[in-house]
Protein backbone atom coordinates (compact mmCIF):
# COMPACT_ATOMS: atom_id res chain seq x y z
CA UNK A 1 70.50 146.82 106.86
CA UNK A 2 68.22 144.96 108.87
CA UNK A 3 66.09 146.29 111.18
CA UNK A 4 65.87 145.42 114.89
CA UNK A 5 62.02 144.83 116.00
CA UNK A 6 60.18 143.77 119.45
CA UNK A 7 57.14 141.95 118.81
CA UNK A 8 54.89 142.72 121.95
CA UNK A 9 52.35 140.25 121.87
CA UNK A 10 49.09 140.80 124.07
CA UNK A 11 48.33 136.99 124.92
CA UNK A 12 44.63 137.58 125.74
CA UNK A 13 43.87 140.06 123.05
CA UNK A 14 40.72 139.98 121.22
CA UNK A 15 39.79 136.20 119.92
CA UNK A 16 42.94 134.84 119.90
CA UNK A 17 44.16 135.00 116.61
CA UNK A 18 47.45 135.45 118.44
CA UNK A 19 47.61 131.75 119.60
CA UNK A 20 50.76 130.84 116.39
CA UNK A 21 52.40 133.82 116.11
CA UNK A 22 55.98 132.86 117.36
CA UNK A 23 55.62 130.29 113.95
CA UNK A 24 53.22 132.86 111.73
CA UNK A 25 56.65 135.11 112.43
CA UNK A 26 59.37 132.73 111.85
CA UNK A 27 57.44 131.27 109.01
CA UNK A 28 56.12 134.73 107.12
CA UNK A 29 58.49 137.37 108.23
CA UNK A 30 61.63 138.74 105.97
CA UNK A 31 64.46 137.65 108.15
CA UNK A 32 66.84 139.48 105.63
CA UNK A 33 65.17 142.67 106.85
CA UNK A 34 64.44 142.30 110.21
CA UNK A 35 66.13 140.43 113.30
CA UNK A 36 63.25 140.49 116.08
CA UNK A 37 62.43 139.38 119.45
CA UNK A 38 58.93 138.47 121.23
CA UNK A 39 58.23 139.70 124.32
CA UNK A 40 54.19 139.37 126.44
CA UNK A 41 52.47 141.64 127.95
CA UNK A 42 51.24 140.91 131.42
CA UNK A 43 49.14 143.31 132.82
CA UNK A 44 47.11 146.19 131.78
CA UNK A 45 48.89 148.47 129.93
CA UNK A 46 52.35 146.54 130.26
CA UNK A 47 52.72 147.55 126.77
CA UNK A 48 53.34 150.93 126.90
CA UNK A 49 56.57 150.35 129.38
CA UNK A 50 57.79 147.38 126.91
CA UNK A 51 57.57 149.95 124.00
CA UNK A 52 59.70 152.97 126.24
CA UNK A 53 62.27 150.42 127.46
CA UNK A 54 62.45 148.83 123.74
CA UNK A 55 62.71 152.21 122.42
CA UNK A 56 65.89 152.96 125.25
CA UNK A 57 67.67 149.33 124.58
CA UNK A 58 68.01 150.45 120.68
CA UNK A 59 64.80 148.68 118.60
CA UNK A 60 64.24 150.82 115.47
CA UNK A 61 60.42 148.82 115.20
CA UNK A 62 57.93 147.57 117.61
CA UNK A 63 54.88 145.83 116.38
CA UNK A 64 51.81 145.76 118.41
CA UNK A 65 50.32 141.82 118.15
CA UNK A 66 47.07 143.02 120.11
CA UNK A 67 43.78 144.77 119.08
CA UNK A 68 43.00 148.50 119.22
CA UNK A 69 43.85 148.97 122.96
CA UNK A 70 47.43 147.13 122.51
CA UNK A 71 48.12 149.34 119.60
CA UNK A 72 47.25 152.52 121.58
CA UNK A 73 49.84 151.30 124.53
CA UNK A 74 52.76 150.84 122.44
CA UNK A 75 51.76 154.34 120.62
CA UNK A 76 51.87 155.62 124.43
CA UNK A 77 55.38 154.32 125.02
CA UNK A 78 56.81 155.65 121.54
CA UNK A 79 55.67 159.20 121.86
CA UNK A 80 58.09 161.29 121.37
CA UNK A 81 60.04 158.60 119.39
CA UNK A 82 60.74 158.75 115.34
CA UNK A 83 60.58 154.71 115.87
CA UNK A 84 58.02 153.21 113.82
CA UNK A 85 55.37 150.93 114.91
CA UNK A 86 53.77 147.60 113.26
CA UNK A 87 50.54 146.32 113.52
CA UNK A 88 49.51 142.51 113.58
CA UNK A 89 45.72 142.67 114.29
CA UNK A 90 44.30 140.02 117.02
CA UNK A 91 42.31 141.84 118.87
CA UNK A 92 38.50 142.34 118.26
CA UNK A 93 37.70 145.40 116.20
CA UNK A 94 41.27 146.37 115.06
CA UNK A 95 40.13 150.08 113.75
CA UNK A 96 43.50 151.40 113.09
CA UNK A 97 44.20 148.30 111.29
CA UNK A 98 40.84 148.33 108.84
CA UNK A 99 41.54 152.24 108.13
CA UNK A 100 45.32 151.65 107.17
CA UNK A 101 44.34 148.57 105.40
CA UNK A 102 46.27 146.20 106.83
CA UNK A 103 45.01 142.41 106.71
CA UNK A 104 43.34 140.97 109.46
CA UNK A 105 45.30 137.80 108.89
CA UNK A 106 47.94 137.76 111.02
CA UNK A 107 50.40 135.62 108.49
CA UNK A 108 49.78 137.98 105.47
CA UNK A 109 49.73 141.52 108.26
CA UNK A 110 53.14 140.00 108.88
CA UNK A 111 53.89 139.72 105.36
CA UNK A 112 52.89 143.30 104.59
CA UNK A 113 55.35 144.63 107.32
CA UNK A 114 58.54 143.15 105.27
CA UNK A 115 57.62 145.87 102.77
CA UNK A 116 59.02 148.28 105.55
CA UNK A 117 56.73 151.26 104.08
CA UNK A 118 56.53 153.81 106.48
CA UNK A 119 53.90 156.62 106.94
CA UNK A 120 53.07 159.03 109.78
CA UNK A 121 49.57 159.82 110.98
CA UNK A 122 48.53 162.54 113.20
CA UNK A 123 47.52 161.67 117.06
CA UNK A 124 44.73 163.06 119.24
CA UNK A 125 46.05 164.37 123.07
CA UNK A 126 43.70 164.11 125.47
CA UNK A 127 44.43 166.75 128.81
CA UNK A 128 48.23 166.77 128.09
CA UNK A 129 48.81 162.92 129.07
CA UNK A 130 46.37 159.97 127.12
CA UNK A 131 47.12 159.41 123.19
CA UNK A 132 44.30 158.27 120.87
CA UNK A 133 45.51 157.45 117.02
CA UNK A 134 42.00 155.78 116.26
CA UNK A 135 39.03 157.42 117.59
CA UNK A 136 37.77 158.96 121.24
CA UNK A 137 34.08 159.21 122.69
CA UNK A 138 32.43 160.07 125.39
CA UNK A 139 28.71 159.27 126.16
CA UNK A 140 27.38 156.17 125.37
CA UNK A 141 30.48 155.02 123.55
CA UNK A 142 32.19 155.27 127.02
CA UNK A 143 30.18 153.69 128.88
CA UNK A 144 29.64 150.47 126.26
CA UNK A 145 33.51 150.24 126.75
CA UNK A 146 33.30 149.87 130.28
CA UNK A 147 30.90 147.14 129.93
CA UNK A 148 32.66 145.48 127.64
CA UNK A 149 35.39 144.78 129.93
CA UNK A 150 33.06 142.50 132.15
CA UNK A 151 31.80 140.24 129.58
CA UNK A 152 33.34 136.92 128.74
CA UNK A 153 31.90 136.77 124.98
CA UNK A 154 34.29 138.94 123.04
CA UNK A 155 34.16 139.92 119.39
CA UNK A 156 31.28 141.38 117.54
CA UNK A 157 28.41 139.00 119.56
CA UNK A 158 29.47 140.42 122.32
CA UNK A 159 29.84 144.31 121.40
CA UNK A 160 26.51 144.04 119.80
CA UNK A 161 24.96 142.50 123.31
CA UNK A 162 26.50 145.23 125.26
CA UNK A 163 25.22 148.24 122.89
CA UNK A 164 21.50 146.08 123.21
CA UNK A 165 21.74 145.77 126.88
CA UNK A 166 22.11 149.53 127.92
CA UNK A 167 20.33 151.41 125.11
CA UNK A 168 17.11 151.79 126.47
CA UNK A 169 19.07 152.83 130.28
CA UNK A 170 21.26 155.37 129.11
CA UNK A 171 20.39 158.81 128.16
CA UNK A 172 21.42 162.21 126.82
CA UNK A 173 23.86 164.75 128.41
CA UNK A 174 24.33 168.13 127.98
CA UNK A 175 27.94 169.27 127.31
CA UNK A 176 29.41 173.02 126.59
CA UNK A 177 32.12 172.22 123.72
CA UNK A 178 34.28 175.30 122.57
CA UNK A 179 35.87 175.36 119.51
CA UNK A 180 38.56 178.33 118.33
CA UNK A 181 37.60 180.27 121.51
CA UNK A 182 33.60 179.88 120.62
CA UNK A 183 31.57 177.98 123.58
CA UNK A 184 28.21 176.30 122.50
CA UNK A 185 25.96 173.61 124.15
CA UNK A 186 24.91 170.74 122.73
CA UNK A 187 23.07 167.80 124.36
CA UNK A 188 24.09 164.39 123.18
CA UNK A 189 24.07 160.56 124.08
CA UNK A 190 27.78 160.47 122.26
CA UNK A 191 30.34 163.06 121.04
CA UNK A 192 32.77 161.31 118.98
CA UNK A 193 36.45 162.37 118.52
CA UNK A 194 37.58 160.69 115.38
CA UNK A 195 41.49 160.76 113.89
CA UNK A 196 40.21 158.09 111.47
CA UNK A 197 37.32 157.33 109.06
CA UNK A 198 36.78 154.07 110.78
CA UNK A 199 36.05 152.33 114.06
CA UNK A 200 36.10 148.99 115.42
CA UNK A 201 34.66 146.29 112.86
CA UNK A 202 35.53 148.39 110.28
CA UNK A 203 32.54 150.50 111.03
CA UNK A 204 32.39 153.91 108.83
CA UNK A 205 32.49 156.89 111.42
CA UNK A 206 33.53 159.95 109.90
CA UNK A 207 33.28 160.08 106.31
CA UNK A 208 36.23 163.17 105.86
CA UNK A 209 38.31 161.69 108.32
CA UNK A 210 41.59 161.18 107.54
CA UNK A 211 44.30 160.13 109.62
CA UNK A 212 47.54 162.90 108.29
CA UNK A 213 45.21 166.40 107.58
CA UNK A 214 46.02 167.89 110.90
CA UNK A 215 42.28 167.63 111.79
CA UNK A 216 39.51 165.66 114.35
CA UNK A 217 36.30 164.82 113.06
CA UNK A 218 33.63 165.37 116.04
CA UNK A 219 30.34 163.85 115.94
CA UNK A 220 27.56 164.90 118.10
CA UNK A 221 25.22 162.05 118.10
CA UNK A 222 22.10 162.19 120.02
CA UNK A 223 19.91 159.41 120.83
CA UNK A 224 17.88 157.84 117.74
CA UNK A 225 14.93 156.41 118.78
CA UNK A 226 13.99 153.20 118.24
CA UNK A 227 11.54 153.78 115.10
CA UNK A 228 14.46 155.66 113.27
CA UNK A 229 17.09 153.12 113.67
CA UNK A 230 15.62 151.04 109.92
CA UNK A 231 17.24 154.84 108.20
CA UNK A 232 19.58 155.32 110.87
CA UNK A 233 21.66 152.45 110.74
CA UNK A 234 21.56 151.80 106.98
CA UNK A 235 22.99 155.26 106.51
CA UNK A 236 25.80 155.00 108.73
CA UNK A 237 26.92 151.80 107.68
CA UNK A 238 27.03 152.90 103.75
CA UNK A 239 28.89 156.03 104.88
CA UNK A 240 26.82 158.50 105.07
CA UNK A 241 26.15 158.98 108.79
CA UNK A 242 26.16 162.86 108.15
CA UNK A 243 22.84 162.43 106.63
CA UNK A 244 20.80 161.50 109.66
CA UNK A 245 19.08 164.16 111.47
CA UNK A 246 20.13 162.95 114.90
CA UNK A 247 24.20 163.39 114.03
CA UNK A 248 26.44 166.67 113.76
CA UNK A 249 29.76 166.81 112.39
CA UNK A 250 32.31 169.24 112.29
CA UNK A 251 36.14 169.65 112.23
CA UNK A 252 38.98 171.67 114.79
CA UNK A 253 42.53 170.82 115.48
CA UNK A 254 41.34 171.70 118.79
CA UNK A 255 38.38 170.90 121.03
CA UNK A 256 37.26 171.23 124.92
CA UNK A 257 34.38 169.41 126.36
CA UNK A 258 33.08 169.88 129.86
CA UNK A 259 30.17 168.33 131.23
CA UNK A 260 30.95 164.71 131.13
CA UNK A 261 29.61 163.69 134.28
CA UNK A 262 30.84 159.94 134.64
CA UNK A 263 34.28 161.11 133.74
CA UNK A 264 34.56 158.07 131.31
CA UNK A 265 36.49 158.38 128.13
CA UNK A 266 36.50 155.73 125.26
CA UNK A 267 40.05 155.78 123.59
CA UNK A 268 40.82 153.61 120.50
CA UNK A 269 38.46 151.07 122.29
CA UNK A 270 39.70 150.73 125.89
CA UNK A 271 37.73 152.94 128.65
CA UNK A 272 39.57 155.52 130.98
CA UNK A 273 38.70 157.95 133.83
CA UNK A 274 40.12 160.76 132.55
CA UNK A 275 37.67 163.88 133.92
CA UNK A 276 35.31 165.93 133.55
CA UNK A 277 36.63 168.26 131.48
CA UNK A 278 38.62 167.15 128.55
CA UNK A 279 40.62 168.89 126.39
CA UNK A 280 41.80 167.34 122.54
CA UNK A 281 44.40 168.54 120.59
CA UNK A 282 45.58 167.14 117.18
CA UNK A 283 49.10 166.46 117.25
CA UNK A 284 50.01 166.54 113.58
CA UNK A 285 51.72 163.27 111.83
CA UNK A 286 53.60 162.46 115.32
CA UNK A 287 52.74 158.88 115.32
CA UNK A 288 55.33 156.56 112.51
CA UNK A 289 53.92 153.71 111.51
CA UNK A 290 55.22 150.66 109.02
CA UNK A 291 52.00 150.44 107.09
CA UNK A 292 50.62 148.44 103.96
CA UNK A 293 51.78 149.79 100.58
CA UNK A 294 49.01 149.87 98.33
CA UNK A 295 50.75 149.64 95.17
CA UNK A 296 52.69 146.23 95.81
CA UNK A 297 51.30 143.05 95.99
CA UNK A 298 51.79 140.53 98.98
CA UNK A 299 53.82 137.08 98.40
CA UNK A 300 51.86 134.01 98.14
CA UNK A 301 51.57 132.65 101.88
CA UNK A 302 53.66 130.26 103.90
CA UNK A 303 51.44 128.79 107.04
């Protein structure tokens, strides 16, 4: 039986990988499996009310053609859904994608979705309302995000330029986190709220992350300085971020932080005012997702 699927296609996602895909989908996608339509997004968030209605007319799939923050809108408008949700990356870091495996080319991500092989993954709720499935921070993290939204280089380059441009300005907080009913302090320049080992780029995060144990791996990162960044980085990027002496990691299925004075949250890459105090709670294998399968091999390509 074939299965009926809404492509919601973000039109100024990422770097614009997404220019083909009405072809990449005729061309690459198993039209003895699905039937499909393609619908835009227009406006911020659009996505998440294009996933609720699709999920009201009847559409057993919806595929996110976006980066991280179009993936987190259509997960917005499917909670509470069993409907599964594809991912064609286009946007600029894509960390849901690089965790779950998925190519970054869109033809052969489009491919990997006619295997139909559904998983569920757990999802991070943030003060009862927002949804993360990727990874949360506040901090520095937070306020990158916000920057990022001004600047007309997108991609890496311009991620990198942002980070460079406000390192030296911003500085540590001091937050009260409580964990199973135990309050401590802890100052930091980001507290990281990870679902998955990976962030945008594919950069390692959380080395015992994983995105089905029912868990959130928090980092509490506090500012390396500028002579420690030749170990720092180096260790992070070979997975081993735990290592460092400026980073502390632990898990909960549960976490409140209070003391985040700008009231900026990062969330799966897009930056929200959510509050002061923020509450996280991992909402176990909620989120259903037609993922790679590992085990089978992709068919040769049609462009």
């Amino acid at each position: 039986m074939r299965t009926k699927t809404l492509f919601i296609v973000n039109p100024i996602s990422g770097i614009g990988k997404q220019k083909r895909i009405e072809t990449l989908i005729k061309k690459n996608l198993d039209h003895d499996l699905f039937t499909y339509d393609i619908c835009y997004t227009e406006r911020i968030h659009h996505g998440t009310e294009l996933a609720r209605n699709a999920a009201d007319k009847g559409y057993e799939c919806v595929v996110a053609v976006g980066g991280d923050g179009s993936v987190n809108d259509i997960v917005q408008g499917l909670r509470g859904t069993s409907i599964p949700m594809g991912i064609i990356p286009c946007g600029s870091g894509n960390g849901l994608a690089h965790t779950l495996k998925i190519p970054m080319l869109p033809w052969l991500a489009i491919r990997a979705l006619n295997q139909r092989h559904e998983i569920c993954i757990d999802a991070i709720i943030i003060n009862d309302k927002h949804v993360s499935v990727n990874a949360s921070g506040v901090g520095f993290d937070a306020y990158v995000s916000r920057l990022m939204q001004g600047v007309k280089t997108r991609g890496l380059s311009g991620y990198s330029n942002s980070i460079i441009r406000a390192y030296n300005s911003y500085e540590s907080a001091t937050y009260t986190l409580t964990v199973n009913g135990q309050s401590f302090q802890r100052t930091a320049w980001i507290i990281g709220i990870m679902n998955s080992n990976r962030i945008g780029y594919n950069f390692p995060a959380a080395p015992k992350a994983k995105l089905d144990d029912g868990l959130m791996d928090i980092d509490i990162i506090d500012k390396v300085p500028l002579d420690h960044l030749p170990l720092s980085v180096p260790l992070a990027l070979s997975n081993h971020i735990e290592l460092s002496q400026h980073v502390e990691m632990f898990r909960a299925s549960e976490l409140t932080i209070e003391g985040n004075r700008d009231r900026w949250v990062d969330v799966d890459g897009e930056y929200m005012n959510i509050g002061t105090t923020l509450h996280f709670v991992n909402d176990t294998k909620s989120v259903h997702i037609f993922s790679r399968n590992p085990k089978q091999l992709l068919l040769p390509p049609q462009l």
